[in-house]
N, C-alpha and C. Protein backbone atom coordinates (compact mmCIF):
# COMPACT_ATOMS: atom_id res chain seq x y z
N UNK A 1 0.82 -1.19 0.00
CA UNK A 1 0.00 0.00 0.00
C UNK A 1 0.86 1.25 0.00
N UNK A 2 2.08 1.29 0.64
CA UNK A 2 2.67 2.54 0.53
C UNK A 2 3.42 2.51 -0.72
N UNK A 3 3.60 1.07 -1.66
CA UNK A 3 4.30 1.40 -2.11
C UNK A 3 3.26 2.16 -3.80
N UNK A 4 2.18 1.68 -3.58
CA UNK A 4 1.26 2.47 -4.30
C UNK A 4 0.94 3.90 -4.01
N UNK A 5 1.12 4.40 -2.74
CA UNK A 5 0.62 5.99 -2.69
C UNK A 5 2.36 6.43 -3.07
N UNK A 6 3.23 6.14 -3.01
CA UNK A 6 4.76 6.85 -3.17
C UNK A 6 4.53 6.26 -5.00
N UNK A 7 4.27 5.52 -5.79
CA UNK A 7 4.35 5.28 -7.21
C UNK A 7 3.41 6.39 -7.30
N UNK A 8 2.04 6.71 -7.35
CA UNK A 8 1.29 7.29 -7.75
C UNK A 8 1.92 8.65 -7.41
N UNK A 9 2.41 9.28 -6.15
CA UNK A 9 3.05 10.23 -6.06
C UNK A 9 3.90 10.86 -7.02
N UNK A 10 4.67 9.86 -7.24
CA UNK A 10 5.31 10.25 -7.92
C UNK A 10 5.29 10.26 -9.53
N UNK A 11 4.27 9.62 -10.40
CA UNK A 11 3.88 9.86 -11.10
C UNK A 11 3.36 11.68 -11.71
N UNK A 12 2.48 11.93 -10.74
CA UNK A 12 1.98 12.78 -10.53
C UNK A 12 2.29 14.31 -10.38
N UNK A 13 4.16 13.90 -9.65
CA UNK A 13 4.73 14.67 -9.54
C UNK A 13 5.52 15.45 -10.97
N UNK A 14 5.97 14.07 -11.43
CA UNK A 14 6.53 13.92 -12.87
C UNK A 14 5.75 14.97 -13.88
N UNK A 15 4.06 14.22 -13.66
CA UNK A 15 3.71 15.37 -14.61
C UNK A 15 3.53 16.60 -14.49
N UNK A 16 3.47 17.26 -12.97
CA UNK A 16 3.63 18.56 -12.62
C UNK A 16 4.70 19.01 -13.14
N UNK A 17 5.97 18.42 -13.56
CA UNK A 17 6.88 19.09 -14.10
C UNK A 17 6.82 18.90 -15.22
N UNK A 18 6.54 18.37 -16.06
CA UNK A 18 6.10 18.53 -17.34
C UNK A 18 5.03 19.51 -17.56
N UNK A 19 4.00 20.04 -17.06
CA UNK A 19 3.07 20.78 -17.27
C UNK A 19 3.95 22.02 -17.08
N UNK A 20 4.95 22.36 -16.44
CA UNK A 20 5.65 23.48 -16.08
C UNK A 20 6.89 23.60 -17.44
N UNK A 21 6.88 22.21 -17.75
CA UNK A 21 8.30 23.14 -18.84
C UNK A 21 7.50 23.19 -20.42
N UNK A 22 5.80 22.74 -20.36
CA UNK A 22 5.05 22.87 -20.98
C UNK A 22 4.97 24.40 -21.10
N UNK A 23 4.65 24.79 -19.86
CA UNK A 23 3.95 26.16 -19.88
C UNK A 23 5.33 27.40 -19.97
N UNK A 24 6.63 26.41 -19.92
CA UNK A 24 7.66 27.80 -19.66
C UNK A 24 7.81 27.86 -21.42
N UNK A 25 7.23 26.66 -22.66
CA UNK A 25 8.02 26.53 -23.61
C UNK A 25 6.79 27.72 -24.34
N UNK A 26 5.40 27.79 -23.80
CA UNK A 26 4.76 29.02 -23.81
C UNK A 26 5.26 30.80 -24.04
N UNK A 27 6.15 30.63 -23.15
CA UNK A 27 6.86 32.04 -23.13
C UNK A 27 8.02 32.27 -23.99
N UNK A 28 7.62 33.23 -25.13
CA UNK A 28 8.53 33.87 -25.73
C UNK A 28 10.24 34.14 -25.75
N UNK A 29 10.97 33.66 -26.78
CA UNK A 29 12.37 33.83 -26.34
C UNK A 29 12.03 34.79 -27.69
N UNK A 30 13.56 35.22 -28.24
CA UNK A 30 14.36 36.03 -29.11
C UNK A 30 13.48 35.22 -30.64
N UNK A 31 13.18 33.95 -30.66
CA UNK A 31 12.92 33.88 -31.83
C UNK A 31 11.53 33.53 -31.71
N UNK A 32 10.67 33.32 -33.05
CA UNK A 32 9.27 32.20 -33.11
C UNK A 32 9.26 30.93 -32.65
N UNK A 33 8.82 30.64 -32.61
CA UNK A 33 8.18 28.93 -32.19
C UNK A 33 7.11 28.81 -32.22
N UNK A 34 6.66 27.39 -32.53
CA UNK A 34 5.06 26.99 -32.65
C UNK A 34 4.69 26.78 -31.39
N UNK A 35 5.54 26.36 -30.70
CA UNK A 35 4.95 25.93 -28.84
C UNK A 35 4.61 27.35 -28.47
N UNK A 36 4.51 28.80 -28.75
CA UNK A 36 3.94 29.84 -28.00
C UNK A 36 3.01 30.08 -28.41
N UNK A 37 2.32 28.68 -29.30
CA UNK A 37 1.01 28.88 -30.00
C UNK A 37 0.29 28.01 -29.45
N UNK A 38 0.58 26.91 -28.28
CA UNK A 38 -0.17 26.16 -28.26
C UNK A 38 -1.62 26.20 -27.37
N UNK A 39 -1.36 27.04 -26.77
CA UNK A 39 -2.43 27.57 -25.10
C UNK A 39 -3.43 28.21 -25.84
N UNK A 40 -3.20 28.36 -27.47
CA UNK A 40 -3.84 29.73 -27.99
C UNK A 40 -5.64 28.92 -28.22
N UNK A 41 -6.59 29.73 -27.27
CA UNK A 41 -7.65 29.09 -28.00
C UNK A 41 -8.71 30.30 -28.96
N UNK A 42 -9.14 29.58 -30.19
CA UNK A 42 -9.90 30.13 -30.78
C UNK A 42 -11.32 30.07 -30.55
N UNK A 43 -11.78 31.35 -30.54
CA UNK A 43 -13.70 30.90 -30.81
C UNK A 43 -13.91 30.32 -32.23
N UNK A 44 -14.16 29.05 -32.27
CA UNK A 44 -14.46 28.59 -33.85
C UNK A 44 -15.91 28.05 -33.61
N UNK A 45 -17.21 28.97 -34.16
CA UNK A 45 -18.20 28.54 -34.23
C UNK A 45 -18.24 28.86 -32.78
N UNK A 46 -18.59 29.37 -31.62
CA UNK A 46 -19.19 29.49 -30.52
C UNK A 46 -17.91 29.03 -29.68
N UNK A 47 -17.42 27.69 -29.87
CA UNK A 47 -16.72 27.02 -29.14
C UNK A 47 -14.66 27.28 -29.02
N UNK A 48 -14.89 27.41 -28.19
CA UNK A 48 -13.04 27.20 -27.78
C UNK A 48 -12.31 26.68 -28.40
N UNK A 49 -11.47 26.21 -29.43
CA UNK A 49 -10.77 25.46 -29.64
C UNK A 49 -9.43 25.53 -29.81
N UNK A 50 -8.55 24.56 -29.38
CA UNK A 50 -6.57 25.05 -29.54
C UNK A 50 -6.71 25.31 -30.88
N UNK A 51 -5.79 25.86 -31.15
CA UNK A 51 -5.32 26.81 -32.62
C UNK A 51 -4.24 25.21 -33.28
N UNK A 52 -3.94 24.43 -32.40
CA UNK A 52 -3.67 23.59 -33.24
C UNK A 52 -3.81 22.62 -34.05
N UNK A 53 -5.89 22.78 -33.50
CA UNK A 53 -6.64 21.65 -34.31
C UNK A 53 -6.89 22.58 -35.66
N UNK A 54 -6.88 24.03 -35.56
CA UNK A 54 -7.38 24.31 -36.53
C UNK A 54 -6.93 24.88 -37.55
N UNK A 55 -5.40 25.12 -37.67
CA UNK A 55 -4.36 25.16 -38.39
C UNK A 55 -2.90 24.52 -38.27
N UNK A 56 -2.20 25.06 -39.34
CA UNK A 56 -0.63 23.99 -39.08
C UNK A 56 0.47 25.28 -39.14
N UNK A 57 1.44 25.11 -38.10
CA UNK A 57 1.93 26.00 -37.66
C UNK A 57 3.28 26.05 -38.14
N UNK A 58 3.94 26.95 -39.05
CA UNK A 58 5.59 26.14 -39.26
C UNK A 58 6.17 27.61 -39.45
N UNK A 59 7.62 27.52 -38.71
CA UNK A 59 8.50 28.62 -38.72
C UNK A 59 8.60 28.94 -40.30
N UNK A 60 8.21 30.32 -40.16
CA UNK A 60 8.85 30.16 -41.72
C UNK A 60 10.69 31.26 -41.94
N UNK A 61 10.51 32.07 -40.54
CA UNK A 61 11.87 32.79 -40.77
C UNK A 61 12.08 32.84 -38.94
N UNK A 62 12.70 33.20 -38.83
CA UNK A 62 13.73 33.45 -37.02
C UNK A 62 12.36 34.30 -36.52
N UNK A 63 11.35 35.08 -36.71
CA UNK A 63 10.58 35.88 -36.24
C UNK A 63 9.62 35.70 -36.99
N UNK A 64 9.16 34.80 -37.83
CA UNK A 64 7.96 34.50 -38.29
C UNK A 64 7.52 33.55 -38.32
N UNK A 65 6.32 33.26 -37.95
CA UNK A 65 5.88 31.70 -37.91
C UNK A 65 4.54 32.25 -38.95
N UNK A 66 3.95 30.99 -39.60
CA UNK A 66 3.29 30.88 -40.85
C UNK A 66 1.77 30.18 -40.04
N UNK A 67 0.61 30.41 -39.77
CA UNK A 67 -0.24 30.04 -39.81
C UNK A 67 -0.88 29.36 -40.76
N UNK A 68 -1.53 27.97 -41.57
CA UNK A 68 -2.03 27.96 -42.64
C UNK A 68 -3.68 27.16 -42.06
N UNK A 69 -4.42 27.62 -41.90
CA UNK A 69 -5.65 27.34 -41.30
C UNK A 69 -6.85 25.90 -41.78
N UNK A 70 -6.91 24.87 -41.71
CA UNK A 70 -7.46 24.15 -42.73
C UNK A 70 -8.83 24.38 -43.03
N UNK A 71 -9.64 25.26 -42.23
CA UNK A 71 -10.81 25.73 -42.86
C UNK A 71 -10.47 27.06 -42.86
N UNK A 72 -10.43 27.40 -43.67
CA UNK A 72 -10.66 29.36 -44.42
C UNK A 72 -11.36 30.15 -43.55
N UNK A 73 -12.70 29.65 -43.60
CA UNK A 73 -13.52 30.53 -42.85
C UNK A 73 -13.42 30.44 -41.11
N UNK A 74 -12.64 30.11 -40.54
CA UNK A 74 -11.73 30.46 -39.59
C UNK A 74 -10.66 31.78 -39.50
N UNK A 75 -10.04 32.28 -40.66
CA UNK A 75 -9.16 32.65 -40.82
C UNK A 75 -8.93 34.03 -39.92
N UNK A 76 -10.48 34.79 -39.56
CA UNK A 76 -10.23 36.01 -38.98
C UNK A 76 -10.23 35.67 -37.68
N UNK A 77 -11.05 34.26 -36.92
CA UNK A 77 -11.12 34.26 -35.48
C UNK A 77 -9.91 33.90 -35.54
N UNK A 78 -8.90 33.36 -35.89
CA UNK A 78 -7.25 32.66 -35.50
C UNK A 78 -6.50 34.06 -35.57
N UNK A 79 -6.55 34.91 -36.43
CA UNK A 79 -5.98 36.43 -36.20
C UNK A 79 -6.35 36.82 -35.14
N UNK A 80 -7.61 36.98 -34.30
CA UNK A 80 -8.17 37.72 -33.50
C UNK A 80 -7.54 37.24 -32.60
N UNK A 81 -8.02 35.77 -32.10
CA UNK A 81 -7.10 35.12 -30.81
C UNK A 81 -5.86 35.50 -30.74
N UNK A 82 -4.92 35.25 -32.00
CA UNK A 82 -3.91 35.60 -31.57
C UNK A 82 -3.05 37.06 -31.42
N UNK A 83 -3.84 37.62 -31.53
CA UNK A 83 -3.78 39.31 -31.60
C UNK A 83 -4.52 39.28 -29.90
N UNK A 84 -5.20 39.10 -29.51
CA UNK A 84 -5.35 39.19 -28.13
C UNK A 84 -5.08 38.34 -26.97
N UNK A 85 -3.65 37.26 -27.72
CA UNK A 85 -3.35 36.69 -26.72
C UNK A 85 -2.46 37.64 -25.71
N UNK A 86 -2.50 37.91 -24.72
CA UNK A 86 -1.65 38.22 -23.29
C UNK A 86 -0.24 38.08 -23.62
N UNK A 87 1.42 38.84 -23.11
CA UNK A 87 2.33 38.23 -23.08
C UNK A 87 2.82 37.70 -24.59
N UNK A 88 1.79 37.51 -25.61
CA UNK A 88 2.48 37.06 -27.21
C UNK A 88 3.22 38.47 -27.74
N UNK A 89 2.70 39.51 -27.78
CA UNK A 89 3.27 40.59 -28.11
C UNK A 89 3.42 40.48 -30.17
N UNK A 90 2.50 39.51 -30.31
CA UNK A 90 2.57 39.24 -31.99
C UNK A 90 1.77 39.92 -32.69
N UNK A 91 1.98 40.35 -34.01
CA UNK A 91 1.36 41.07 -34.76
C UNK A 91 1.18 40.58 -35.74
N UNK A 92 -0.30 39.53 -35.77
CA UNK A 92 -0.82 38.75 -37.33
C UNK A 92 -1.31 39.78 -38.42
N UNK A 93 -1.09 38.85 -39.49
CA UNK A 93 -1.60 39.94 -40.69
C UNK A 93 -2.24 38.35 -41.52
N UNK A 94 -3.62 38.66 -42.34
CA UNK A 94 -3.59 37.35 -43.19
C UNK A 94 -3.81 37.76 -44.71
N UNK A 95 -3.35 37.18 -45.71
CA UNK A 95 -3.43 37.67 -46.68
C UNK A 95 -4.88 37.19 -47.50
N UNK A 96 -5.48 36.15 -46.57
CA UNK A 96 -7.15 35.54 -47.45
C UNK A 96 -6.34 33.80 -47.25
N UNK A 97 -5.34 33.54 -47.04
CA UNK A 97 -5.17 32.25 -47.35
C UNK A 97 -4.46 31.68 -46.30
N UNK A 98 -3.86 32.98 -45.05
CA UNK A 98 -2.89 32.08 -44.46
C UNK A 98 -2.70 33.64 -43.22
N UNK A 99 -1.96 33.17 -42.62
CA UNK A 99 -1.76 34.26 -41.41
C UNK A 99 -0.05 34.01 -41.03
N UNK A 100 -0.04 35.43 -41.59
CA UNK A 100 2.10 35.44 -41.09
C UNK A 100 1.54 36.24 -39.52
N UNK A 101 2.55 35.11 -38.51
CA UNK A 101 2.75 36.06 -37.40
C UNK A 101 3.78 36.36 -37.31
N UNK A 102 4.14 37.73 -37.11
CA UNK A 102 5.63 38.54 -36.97
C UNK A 102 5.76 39.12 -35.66
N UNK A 103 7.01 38.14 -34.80
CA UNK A 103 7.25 38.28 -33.66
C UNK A 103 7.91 39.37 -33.23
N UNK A 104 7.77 41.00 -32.57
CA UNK A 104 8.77 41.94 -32.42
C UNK A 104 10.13 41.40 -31.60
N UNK A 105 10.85 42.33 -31.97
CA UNK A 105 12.37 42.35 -31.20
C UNK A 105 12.19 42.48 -29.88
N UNK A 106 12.63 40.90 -29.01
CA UNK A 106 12.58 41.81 -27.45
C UNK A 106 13.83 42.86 -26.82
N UNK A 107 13.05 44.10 -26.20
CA UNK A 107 13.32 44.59 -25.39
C UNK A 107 14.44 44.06 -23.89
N UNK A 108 15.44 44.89 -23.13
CA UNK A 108 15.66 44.35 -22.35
C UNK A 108 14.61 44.02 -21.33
N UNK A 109 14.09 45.09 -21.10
CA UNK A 109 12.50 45.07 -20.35
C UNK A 109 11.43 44.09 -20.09
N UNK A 110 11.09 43.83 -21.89
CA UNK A 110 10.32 42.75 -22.03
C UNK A 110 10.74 41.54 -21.51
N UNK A 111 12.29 41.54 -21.59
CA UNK A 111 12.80 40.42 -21.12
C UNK A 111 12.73 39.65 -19.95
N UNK A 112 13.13 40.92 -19.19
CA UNK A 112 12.71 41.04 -17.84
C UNK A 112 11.58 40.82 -16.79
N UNK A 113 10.61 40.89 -17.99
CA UNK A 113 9.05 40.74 -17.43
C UNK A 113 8.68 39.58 -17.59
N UNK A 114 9.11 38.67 -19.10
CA UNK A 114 9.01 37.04 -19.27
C UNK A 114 9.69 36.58 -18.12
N UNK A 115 10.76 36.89 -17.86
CA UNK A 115 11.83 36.20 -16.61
C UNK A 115 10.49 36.36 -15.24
N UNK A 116 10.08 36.63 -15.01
CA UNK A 116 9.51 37.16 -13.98
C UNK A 116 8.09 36.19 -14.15
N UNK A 117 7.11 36.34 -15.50
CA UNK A 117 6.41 35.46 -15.61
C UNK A 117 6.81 34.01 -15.25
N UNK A 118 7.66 33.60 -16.12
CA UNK A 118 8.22 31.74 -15.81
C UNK A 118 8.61 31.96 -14.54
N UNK A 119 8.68 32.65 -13.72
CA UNK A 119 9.81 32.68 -12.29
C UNK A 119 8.07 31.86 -11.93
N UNK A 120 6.77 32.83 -12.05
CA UNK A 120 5.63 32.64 -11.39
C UNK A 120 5.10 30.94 -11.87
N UNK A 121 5.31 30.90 -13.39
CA UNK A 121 5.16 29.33 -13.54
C UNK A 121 5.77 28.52 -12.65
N UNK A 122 6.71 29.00 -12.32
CA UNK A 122 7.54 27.73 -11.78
C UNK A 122 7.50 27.75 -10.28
N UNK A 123 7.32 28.70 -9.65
CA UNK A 123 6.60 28.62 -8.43
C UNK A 123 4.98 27.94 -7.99
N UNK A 124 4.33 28.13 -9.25
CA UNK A 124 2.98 27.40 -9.31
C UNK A 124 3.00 25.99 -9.24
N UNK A 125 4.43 25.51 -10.34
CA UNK A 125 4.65 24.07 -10.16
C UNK A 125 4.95 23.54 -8.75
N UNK A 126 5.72 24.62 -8.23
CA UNK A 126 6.68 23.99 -7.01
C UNK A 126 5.58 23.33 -6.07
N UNK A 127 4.77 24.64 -5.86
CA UNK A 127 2.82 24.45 -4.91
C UNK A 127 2.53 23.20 -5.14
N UNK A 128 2.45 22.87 -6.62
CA UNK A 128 1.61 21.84 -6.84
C UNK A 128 2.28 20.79 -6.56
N UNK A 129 3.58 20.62 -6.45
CA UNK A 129 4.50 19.88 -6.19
C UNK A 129 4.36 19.13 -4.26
N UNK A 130 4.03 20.19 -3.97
CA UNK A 130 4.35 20.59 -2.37
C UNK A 130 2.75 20.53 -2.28
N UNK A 131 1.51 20.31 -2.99
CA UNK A 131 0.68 20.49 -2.23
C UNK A 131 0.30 18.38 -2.79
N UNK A 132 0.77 18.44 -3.44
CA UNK A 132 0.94 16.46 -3.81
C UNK A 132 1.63 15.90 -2.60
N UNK A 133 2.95 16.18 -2.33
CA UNK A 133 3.40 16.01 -1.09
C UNK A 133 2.63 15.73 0.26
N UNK A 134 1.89 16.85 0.38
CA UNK A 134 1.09 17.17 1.67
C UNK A 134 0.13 15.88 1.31
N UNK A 135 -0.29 15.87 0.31
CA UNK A 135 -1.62 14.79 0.11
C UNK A 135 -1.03 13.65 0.48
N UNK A 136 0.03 13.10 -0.21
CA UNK A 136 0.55 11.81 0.32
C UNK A 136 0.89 11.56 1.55
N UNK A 137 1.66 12.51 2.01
CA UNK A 137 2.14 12.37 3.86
C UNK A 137 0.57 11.95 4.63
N UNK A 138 -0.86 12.60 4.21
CA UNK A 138 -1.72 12.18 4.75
C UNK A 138 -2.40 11.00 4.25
N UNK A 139 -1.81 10.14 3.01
CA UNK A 139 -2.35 9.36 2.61
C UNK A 139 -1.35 7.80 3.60
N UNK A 140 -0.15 8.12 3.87
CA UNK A 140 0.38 7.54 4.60
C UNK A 140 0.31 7.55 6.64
N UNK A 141 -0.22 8.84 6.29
CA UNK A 141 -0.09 8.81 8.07
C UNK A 141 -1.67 8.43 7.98
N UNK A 142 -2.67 7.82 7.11
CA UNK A 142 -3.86 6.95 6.95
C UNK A 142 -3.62 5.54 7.57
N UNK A 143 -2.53 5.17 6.60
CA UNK A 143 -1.72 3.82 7.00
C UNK A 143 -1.28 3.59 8.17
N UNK A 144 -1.04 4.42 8.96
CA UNK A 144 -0.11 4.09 10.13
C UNK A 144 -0.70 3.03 10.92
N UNK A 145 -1.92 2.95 11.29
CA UNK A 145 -2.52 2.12 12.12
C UNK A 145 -2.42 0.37 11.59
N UNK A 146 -2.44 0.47 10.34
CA UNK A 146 -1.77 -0.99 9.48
C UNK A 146 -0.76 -1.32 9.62
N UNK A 147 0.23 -0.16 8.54
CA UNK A 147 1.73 -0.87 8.79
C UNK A 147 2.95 -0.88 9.98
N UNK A 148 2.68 0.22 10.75
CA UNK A 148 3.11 0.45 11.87
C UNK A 148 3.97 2.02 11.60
N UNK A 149 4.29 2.73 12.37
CA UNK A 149 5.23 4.15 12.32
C UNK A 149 6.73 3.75 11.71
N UNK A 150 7.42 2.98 12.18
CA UNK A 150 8.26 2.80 11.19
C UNK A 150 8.73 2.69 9.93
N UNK A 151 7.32 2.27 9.03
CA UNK A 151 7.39 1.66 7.80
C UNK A 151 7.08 3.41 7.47
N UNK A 152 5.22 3.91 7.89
CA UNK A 152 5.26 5.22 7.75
C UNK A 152 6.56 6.60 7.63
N UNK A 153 7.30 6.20 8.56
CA UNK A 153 8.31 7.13 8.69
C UNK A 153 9.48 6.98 7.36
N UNK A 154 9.72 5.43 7.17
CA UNK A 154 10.41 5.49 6.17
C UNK A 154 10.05 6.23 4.91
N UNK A 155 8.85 5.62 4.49
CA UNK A 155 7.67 5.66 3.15
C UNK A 155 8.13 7.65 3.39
N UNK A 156 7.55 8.54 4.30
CA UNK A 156 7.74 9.65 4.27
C UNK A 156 9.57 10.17 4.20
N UNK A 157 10.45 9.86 4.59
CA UNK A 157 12.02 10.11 4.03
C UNK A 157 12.05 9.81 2.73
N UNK A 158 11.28 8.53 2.01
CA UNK A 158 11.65 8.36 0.61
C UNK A 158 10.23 9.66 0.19
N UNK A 159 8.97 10.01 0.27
CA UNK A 159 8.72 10.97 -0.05
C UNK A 159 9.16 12.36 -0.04
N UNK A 160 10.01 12.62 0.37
CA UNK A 160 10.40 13.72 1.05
C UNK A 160 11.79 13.86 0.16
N UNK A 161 12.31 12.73 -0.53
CA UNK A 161 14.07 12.77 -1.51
C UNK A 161 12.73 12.55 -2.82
N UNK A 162 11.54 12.21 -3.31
CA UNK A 162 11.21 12.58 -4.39
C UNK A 162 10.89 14.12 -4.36
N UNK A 163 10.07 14.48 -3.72
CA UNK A 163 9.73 15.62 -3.57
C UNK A 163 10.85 16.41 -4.16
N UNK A 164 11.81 16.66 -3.53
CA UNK A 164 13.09 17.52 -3.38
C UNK A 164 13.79 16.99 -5.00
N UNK A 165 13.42 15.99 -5.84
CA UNK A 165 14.27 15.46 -6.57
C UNK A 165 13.16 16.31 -7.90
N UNK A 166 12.00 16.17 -8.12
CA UNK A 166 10.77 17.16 -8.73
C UNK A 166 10.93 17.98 -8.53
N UNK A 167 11.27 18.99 -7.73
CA UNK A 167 11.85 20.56 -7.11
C UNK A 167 12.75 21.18 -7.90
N UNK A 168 13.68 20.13 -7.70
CA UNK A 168 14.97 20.20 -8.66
C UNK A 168 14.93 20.20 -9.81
N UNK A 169 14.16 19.24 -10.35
CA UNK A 169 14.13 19.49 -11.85
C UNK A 169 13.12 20.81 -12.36
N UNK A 170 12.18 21.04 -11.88
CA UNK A 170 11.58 22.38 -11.85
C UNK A 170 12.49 23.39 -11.70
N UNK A 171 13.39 23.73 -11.08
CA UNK A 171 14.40 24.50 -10.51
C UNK A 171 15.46 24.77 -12.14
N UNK A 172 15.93 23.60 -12.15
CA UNK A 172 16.74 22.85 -13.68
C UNK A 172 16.18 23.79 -14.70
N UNK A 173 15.06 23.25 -15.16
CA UNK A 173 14.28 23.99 -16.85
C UNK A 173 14.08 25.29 -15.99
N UNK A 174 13.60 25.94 -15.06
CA UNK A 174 13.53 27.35 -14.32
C UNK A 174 14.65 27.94 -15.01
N UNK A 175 16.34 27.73 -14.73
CA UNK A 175 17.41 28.09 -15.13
C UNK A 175 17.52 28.47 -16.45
N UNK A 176 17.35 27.30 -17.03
CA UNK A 176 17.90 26.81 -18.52
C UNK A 176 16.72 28.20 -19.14
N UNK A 177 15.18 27.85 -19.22
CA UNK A 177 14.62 29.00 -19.89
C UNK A 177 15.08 30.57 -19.27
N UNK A 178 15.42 30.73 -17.96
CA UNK A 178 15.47 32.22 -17.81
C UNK A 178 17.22 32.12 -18.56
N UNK A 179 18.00 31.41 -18.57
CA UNK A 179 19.26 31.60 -19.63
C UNK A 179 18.56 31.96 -21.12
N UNK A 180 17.87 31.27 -21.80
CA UNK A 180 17.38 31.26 -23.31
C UNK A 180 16.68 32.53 -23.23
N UNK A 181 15.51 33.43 -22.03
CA UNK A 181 15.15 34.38 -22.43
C UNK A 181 16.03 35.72 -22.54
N UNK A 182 17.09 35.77 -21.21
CA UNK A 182 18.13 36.81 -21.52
C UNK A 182 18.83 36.63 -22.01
N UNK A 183 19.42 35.73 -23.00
CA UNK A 183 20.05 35.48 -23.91
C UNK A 183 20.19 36.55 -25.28
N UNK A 184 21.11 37.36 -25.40
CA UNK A 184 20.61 38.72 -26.55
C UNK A 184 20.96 38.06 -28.57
């Protein structure tokens, strides 16, 4: 039984950090990318949808990425979304067939302010990290009356070196993207 609440833990944990270097690959560096397109949702027909069901996304230069939409009559809500996404700072244009987005030059400033955003991603992860933690310590101190405090106490030291080992790697991609955004 503990060794199912520490697997599932840590599963769980795993994907908290993936959802975090998900959301840091979100934030803007020096060039385009299709991953700062992916959060993007469109109103298509009433409904929400990622911008990646509804077009295909490919760099076409260092600051331009190429929208090509597979239904047409989409073409102005995928401009719109992405003209009012938050933090994109992109400026679509479509010519009737396709949508160039042209990424501006960052600023030191701007830079500064992405650094500051991912700082907040990655503190969100850490929570979620630390609030999985908390769940398990009570999913084990459940157990105690079964396996006895010893086994509990262990089960919590090996929770406690995953924890810290998920931290770390959050910590890790934290680094690596705030290097790639001040990067000139």
């Amino acid at each position: 039984m503990i060794a199912d609440v520490l697997e599932q833990t840590t599963q769980k944990m795993a994907k908290a950090v993936d959802v975090a270097k998900d959301d840091f690959a979100t934030v803007r560096t020096g060039r385009a990318n299709p991953a700062l397109f992916q959060k993007i949702q469109v109103d298509y027909y009433g409904t929400p949808t990622p911008l990646e069901q509804l077009a295909s996304l490919q760099n076409q230069e260092a600051r331009t990425i190429l929208v090509t939409p597979y239904d047409k009559s989409a073409l102005k809500a995928i401009e719109t979304a992405i003209r009012d996404t938050p933090n994109l700072g992109a400026n679509p244009s479509n010519d009737g067939t396709v949508v160039r987005v042209t990424m501006p030059e960052l600023t030191e400033d701007r830079r500064k302010e992405y650094v500051k955003i991912v700082r907040g991603k990655a503190e969100d992860a850490r929570v979620t990290v630390r609030n999985l933690r908390r769940k398990s310590k009570d999913d084990l101190d459940a157990l105690k009356s079964e396996v006895g405090d010893d086994e509990v106490a262990r089960a919590e030291k090996e929770l406690e070196a995953v924890t810290k080992a998920h931290v770390e790697a959050i910590d890790e991609a934290l680094k690596r993207k705030e290097a790639e955004l001040l990067e000139v």
